[in-house]
Protein backbone atom coordinates (compact mmCIF):
# COMPACT_ATOMS: atom_id res chain seq x y z
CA UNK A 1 31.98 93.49 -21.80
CA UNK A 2 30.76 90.48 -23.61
CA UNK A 3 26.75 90.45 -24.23
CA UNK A 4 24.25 88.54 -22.31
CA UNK A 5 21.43 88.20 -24.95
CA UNK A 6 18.90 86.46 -22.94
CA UNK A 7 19.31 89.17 -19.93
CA UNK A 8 18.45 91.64 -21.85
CA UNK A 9 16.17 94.29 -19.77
CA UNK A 10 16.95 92.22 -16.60
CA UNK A 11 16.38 94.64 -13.97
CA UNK A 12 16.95 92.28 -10.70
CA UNK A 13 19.91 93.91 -8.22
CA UNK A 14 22.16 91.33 -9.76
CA UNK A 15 21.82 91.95 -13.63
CA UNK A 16 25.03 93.84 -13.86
CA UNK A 17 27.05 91.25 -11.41
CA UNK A 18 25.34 88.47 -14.18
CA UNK A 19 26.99 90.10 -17.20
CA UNK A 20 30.34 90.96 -15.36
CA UNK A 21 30.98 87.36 -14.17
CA UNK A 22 30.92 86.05 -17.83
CA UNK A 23 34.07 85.26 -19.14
CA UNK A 24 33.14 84.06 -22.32
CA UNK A 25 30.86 84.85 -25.30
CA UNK A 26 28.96 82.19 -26.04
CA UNK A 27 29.09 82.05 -29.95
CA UNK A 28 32.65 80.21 -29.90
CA UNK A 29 32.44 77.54 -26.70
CA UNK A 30 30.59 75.06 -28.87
CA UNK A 31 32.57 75.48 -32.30
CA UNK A 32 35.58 75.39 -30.20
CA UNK A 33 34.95 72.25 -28.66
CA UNK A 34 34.13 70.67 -31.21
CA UNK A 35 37.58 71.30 -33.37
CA UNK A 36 40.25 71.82 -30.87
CA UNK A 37 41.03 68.20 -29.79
CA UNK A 38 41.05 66.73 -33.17
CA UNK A 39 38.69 64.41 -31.69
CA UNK A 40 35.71 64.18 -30.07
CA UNK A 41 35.54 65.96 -26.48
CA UNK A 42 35.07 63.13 -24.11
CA UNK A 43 32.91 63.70 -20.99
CA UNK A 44 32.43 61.54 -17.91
CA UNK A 45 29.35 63.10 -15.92
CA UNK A 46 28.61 62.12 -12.29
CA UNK A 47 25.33 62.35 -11.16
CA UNK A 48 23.68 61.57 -8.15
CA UNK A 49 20.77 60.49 -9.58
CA UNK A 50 20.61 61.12 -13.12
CA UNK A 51 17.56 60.11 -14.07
CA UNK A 52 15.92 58.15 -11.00
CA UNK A 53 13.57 61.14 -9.85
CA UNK A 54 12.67 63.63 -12.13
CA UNK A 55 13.54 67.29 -11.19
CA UNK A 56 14.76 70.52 -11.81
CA UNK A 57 18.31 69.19 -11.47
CA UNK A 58 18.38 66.11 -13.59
CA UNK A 59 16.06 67.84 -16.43
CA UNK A 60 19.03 70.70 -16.98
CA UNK A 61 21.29 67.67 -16.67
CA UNK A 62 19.76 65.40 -19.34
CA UNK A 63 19.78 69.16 -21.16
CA UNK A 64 23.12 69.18 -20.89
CA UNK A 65 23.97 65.65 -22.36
CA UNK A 66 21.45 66.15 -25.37
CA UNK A 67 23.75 69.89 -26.10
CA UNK A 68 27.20 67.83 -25.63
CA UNK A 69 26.02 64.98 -27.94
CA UNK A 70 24.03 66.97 -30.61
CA UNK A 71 25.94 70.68 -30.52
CA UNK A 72 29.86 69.58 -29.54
CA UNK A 73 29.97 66.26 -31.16
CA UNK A 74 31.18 64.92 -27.47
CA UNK A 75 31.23 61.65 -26.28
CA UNK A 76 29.79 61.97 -23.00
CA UNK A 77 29.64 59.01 -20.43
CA UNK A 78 26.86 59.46 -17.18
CA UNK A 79 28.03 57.77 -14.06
CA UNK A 80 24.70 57.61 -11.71
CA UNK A 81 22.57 55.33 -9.08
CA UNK A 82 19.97 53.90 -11.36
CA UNK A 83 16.62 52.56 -10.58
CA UNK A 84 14.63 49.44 -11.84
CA UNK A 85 12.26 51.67 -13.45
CA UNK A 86 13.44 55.39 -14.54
CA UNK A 87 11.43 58.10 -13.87
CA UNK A 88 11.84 59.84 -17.20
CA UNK A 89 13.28 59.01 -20.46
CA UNK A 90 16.61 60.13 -20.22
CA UNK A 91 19.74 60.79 -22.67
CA UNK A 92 22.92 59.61 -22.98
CA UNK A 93 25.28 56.35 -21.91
CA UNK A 94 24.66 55.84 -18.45
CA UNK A 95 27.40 53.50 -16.37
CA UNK A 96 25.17 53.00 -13.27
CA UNK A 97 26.96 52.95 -9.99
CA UNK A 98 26.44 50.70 -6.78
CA UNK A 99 23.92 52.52 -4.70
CA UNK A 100 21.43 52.34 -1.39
CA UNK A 101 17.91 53.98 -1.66
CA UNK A 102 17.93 56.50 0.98
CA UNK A 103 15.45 54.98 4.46
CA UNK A 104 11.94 56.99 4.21
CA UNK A 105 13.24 58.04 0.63
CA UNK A 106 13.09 55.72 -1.85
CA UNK A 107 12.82 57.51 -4.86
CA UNK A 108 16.44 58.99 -4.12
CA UNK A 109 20.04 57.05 -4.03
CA UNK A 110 23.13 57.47 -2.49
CA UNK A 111 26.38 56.22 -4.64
CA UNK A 112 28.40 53.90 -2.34
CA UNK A 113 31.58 55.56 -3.58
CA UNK A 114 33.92 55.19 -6.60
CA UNK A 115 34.26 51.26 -6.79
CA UNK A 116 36.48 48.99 -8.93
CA UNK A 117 34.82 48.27 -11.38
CA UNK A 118 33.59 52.11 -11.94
CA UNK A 119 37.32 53.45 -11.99
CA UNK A 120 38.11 50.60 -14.39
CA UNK A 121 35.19 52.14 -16.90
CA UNK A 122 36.73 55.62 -15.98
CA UNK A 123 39.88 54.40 -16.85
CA UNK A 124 39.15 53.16 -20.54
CA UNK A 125 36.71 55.92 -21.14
CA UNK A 126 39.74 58.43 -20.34
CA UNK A 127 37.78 61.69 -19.88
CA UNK A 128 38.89 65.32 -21.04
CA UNK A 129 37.21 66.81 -18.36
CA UNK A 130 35.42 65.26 -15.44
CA UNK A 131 31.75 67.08 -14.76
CA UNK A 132 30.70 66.37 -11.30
CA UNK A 133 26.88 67.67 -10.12
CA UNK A 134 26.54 66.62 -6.92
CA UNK A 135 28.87 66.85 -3.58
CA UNK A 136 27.95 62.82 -2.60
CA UNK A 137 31.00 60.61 -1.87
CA UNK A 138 31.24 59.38 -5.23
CA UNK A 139 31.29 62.44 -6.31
CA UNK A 140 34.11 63.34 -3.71
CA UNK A 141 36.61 60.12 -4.38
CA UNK A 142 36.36 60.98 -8.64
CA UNK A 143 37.71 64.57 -7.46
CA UNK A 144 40.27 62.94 -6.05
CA UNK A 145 41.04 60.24 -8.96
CA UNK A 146 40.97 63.22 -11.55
CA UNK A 147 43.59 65.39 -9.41
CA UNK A 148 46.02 62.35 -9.52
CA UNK A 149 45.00 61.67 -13.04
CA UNK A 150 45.36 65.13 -13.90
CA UNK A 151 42.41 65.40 -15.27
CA UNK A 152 40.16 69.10 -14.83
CA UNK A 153 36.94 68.93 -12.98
CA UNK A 154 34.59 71.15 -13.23
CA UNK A 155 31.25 71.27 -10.31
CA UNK A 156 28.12 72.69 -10.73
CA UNK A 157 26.06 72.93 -8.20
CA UNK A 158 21.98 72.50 -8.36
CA UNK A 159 20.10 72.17 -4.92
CA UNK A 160 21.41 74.17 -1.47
CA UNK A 161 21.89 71.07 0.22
CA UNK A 162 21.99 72.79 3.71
CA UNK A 163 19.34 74.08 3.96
CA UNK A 164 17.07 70.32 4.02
CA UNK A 165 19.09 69.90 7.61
CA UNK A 166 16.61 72.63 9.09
CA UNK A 167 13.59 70.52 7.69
CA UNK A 168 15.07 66.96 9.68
CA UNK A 169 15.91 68.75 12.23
CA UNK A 170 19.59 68.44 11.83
CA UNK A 171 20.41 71.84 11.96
CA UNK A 172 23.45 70.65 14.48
CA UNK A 173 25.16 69.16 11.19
CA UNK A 174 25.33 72.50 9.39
CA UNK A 175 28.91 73.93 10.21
CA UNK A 176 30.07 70.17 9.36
CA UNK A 177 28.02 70.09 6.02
CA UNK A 178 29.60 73.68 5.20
CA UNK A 179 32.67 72.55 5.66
CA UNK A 180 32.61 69.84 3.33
CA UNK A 181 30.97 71.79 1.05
CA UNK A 182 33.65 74.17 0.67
CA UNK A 183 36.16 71.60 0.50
CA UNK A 184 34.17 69.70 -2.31
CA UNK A 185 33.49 73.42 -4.49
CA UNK A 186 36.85 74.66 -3.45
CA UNK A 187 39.00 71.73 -5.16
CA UNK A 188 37.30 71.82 -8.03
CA UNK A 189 38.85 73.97 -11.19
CA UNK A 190 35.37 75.78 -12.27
CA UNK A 191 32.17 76.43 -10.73
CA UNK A 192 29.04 76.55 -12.45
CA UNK A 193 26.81 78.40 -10.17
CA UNK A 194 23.12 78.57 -10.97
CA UNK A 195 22.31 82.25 -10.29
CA UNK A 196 24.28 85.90 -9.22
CA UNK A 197 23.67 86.05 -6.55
CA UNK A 198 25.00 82.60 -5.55
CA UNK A 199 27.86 83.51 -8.00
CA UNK A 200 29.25 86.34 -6.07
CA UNK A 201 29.36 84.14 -2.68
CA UNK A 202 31.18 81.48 -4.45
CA UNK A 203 33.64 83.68 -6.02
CA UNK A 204 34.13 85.76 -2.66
CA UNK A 205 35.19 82.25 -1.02
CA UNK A 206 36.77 80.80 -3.80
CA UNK A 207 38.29 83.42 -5.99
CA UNK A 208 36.79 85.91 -8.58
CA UNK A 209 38.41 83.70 -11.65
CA UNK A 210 36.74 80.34 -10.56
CA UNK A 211 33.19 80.69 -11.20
CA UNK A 212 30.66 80.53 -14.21
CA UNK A 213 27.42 81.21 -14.08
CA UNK A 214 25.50 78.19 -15.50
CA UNK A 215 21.68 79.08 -15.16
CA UNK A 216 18.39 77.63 -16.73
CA UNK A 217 16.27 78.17 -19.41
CA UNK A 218 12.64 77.56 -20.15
CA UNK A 219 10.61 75.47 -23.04
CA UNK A 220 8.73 78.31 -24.85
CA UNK A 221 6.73 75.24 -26.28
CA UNK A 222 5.77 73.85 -22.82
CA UNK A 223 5.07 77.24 -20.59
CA UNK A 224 3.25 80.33 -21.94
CA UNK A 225 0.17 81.97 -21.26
CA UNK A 226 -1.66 80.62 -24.27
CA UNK A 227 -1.86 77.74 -22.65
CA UNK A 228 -4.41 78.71 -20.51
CA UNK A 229 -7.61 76.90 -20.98
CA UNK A 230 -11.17 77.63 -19.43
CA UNK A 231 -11.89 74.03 -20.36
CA UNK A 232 -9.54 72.73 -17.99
CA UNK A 233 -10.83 74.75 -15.04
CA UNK A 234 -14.38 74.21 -15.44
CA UNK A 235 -13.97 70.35 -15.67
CA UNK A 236 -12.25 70.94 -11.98
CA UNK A 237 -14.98 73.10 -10.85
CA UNK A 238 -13.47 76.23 -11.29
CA UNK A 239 -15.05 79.41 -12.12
CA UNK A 240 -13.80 82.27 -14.53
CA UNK A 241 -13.74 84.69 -11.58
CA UNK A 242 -12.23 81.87 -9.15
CA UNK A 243 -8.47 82.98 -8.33
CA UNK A 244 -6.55 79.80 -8.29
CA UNK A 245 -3.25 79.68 -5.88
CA UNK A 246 -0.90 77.11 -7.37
CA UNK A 247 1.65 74.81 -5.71
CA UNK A 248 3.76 73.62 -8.73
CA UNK A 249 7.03 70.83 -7.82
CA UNK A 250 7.87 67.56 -5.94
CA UNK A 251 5.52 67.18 -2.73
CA UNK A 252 8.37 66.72 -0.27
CA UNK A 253 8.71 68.77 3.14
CA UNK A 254 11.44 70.51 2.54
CA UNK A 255 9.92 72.42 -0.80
CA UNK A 256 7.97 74.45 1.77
CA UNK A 257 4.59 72.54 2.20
CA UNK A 258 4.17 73.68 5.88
CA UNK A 259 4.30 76.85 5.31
CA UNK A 260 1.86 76.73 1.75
CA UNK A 261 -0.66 75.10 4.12
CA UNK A 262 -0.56 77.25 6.60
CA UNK A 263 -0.94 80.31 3.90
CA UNK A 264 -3.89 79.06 2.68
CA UNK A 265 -5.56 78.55 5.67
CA UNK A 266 -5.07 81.74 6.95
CA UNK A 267 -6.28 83.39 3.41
CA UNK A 268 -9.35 80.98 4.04
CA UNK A 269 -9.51 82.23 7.49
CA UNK A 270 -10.20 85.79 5.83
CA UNK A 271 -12.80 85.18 4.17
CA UNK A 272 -11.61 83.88 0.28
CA UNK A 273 -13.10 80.39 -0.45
CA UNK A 274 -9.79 79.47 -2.55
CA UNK A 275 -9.06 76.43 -3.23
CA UNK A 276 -5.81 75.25 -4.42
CA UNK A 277 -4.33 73.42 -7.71
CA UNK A 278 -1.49 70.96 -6.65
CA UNK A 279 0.77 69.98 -9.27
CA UNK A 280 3.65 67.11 -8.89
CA UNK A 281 4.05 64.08 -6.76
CA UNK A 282 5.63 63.07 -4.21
CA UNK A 283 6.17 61.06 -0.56
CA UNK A 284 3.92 64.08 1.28
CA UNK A 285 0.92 64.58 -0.86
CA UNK A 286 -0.99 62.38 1.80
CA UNK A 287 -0.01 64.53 4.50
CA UNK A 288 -0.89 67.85 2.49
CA UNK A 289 -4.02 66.48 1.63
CA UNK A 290 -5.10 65.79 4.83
CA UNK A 291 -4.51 69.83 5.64
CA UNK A 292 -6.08 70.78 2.61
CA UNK A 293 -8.52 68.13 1.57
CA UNK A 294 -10.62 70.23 -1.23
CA UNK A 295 -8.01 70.88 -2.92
CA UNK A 296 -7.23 69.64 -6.45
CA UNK A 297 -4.34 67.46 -6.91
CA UNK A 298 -2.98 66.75 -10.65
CA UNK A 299 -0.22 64.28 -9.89
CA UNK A 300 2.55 64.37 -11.97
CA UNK A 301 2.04 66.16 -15.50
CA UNK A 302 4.47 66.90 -18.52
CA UNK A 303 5.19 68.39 -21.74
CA UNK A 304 2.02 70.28 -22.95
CA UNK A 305 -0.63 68.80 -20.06
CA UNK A 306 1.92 70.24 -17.79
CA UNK A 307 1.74 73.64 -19.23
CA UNK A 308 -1.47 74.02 -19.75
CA UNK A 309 -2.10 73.22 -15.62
CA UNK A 310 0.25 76.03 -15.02
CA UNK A 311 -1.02 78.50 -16.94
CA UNK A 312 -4.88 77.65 -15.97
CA UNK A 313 -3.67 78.81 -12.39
CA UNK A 314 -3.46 82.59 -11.40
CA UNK A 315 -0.84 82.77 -8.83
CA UNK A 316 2.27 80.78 -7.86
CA UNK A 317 2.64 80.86 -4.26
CA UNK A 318 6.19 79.29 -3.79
CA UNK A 319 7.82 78.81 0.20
CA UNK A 320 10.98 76.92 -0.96
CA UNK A 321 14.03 78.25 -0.36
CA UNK A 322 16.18 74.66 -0.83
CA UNK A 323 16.42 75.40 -4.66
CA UNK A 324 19.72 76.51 -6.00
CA UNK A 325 17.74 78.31 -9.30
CA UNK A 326 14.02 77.73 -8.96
CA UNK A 327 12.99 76.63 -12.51
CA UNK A 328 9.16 76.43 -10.78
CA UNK A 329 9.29 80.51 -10.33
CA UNK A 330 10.80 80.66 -14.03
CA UNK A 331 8.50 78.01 -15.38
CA UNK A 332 5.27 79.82 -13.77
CA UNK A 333 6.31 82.80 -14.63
CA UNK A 334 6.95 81.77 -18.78
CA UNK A 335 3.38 80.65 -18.29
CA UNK A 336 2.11 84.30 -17.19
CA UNK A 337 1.59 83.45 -13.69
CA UNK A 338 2.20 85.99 -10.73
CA UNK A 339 4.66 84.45 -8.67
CA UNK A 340 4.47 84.86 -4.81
CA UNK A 341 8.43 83.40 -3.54
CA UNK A 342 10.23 82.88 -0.99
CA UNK A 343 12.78 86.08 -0.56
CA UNK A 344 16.21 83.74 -0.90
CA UNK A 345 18.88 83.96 -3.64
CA UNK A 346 17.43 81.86 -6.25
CA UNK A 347 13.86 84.26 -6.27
CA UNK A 348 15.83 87.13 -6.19
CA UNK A 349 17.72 86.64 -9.59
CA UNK A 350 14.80 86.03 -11.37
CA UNK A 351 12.30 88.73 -9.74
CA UNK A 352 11.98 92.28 -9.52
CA UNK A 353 10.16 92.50 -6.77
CA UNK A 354 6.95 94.64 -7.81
CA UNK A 355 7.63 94.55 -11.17
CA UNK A 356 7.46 90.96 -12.15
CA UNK A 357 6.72 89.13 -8.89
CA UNK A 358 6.64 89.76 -5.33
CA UNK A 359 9.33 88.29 -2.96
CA UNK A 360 8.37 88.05 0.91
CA UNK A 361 10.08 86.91 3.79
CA UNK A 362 10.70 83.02 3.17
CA UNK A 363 9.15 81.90 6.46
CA UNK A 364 6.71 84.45 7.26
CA UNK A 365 3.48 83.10 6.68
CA UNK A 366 1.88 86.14 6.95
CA UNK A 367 3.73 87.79 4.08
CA UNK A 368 2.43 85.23 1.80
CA UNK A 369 -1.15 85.92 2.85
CA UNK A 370 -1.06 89.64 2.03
CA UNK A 371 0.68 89.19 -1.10
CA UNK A 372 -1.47 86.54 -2.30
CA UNK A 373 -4.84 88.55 -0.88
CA UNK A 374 -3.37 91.83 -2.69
CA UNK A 375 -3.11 90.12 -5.58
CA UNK A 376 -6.55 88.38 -5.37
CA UNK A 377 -8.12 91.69 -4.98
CA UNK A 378 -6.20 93.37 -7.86
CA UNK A 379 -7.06 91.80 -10.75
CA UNK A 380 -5.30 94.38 -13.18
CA UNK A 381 -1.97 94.36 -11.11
CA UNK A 382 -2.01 90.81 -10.81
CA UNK A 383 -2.29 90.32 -15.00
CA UNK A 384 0.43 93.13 -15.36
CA UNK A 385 2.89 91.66 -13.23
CA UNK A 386 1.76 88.66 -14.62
CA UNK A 387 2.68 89.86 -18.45
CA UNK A 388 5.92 91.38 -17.22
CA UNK A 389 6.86 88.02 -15.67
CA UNK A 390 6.31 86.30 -19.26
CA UNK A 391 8.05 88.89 -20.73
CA UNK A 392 11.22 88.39 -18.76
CA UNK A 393 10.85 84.68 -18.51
CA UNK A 394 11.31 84.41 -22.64
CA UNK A 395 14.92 86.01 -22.23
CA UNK A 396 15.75 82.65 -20.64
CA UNK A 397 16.82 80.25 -23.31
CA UNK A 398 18.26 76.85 -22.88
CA UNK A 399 20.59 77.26 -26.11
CA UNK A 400 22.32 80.44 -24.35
CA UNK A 401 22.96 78.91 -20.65
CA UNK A 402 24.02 75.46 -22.30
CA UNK A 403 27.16 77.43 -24.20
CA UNK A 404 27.90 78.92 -20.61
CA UNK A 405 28.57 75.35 -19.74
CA UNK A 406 30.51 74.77 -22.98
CA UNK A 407 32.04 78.00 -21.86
CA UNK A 408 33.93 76.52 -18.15
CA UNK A 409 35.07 73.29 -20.76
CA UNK A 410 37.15 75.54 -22.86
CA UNK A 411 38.30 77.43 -19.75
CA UNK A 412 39.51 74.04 -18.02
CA UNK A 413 40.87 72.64 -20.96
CA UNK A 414 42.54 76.41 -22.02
CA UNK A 415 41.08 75.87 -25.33
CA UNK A 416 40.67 79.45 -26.89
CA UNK A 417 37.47 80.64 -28.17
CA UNK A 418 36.99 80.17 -32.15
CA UNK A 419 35.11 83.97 -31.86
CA UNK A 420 37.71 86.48 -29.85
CA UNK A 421 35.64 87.99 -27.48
CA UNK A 422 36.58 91.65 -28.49
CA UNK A 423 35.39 90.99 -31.96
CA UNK A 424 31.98 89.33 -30.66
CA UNK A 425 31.26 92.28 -28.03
């Protein structure tokens, strides 16, 4: 069975379904790319919004693009809504696409569709292999243009799009939305799913031979536990034996504010004067500030500044359960944090429950509070589970899930591996 090096001691219920659902070792995917065409690889990436708001999503994708470019040699062509002003430096040639910001939502934008002029540009470009990341309508019409072009398409898939219905109260559209999600992932020739668990659902719909997992890795440089600094919690009026909660991502509704809230008021409520470091930005920071108005909000933060407000914190306490990965639990947890998560798929790849984090019921207020209060009281088990969470955060590398990606190429393209897999096991 070929090795997966950076899953190495994984001990989450899905570490043997990780390794079995590899089909490739990764030492060939890139060198193989690179030489089998004659040519340079050419890659037309659809986004559906590439580098407008800056996320989980688009960081792996701009990942992605810098690994094509840099490690393949491909030429690599991002078709994406763009905004007047980006919200990140981003890589690559972007084509931008007509697009509407969404009502309420401006930072996000829908693609109108597959115009004229774009499938002109798609034309000349004349992609190998068509790498779609998001199940829009643009996204839907070039699935259609590369079947009748012949073309491979491969889909990965990087938020659980469902599940925001339940937060806009349009839980009525979810047997529609399922349906044309499973039309969208089922025509497409490879899947890169984010975790196992998510893995094994798409290849129990879809077919055992369809799906790769594609997962995430974290910046040793930008998340560890050195970067804690006293100096940075004093200046916010922390004390050394203060036990800071952390919210850590985009302030948006359907990351799980409601329920963070409502945790922390009810640990309050018991009689621990915490008070909260919020980290990111977003269109609901006024409203959680208003429920939590002590608490310290850092805005957006990157690179090192970003780090070291991560690891300054003692405990992740994370409600979400719309992320298809959760690169906040891995990023917190790289930084030595305890993580307290919602129980859903995504969590449940990357903790063992106990071990290296605790997972709780991902709408049960209540389990948050004991966990978090448990921890609070424990200082020892909260630093252990806190080093074993590092520990098994630093098998996650960015250069190992990139050549998983490199991987699903080779498979659409049947380019054979330049390392045989039975020599590299």
């Amino acid at each position: 069975m070929p090795r997966a090096s950076h899953m190495r001691g994984m001990t989450t219920p899905y570490a043997d379904i990780y390794a079995d659902m590899r089909s490739f070792h990764r030492s060939g995917c890139a060198v193989a790319l690179r030489g089998a065409l004659g040519r340079p690889l050419r890659v037309a990436l659809f986004s559906g919004n590439y580098d407008c708001v800056r996320d989980g999503a688009n960081q792996a994708l701009n990942r992605l693009v810098a690994y094509l470019l840099d490690r393949v040699g491909a030429q690599v062509r991002i078709y994406s809504p763009t905004a007047p002003r980006k919200a990140f430096a981003s890589v690559g040639d972007i084509h931008s696409v007509r697009s509407l910001s969404i009502p309420g939502r401006p930072e996000y934008r829908l693609a109108l569709g597959l115009t004229r002029a774009a499938r002109h540009d798609l034309d000349a470009f004349a992609p190998d292999v068509i790498h779609l990341s998001a199940p829009d309508l643009l996204g839907r019409q070039v699935q259609k243009y590369a079947r009748r072009q012949g073309i491979p398409v491969v889909a990965s898939l990087h938020t659980r799009f469902e599940t925001y219905l339940d937060y806009y109260r349009l839980g009525l559209l979810r047997p529609t939305v399922m349906r044309y999600l499973d039309r969208f992932y089922g025509e497409s020739d490879r899947i890169l799913a984010p975790t196992p668990p998510i893995a094994q659902d798409m290849a129990a719909r879809f077919g055992d031979g369809k799906v790769t997992i594609w997962g995430r890795g974290v910046d040793p440089g930008s998340f560890r536990p050195g970067l804690r600094d006293e100096g940075f919690r004093s200046a916010r009026g922390y004390a050394p034996e203060d036990v800071v909660p952390l919210f850590f991502g985009r302030l948006v509704l359907e990351k799980g504010l409601g329920v963070f809230a409502g945790a922390v008021a009810e640990i309050r409520a018991r009689g621990h004067a915490v008070r909260p470091l919020i980290v990111g930005e977003g269109p609901a920071r006024g409203w959680l500030a208003e429920q939590m108005p002590n608490a310290t909000f850092m805005g957006h933060l990157a690179g090192e500044a970003l780090g070291r407000a991560v690891a300054s914190a003692d405990l992740l306490i994370n409600p979400s359960v719309t992320e298809a990965f959760g690169n906040v639990n891995l990023e917190a947890m790289a930084s030595g944090l305890c993580v307290v998560s919602a129980d859903v798929p995504s969590a449940s790849a990357l903790i063992d429950h106990g071990r290296t984090g605790l997972l709780v019921p991902a709408a049960q207020v209540n389990g948050y509070v004991e966990a978090a209060i448990s921890l609070m009281t424990d200082p020892d088990r909260r630093r252990a589970i806190g080093s074993a969470a590092a520990e098994a955060a630093a098998r996650h590398r960015w250069e190992d899930v990139l050549e998983d990606v490199a991987g699903a190429y080779c498979h659409v393209l049947h380019i054979p591996l330049a390392v045989p897999v039975e020599q590299a096991a």
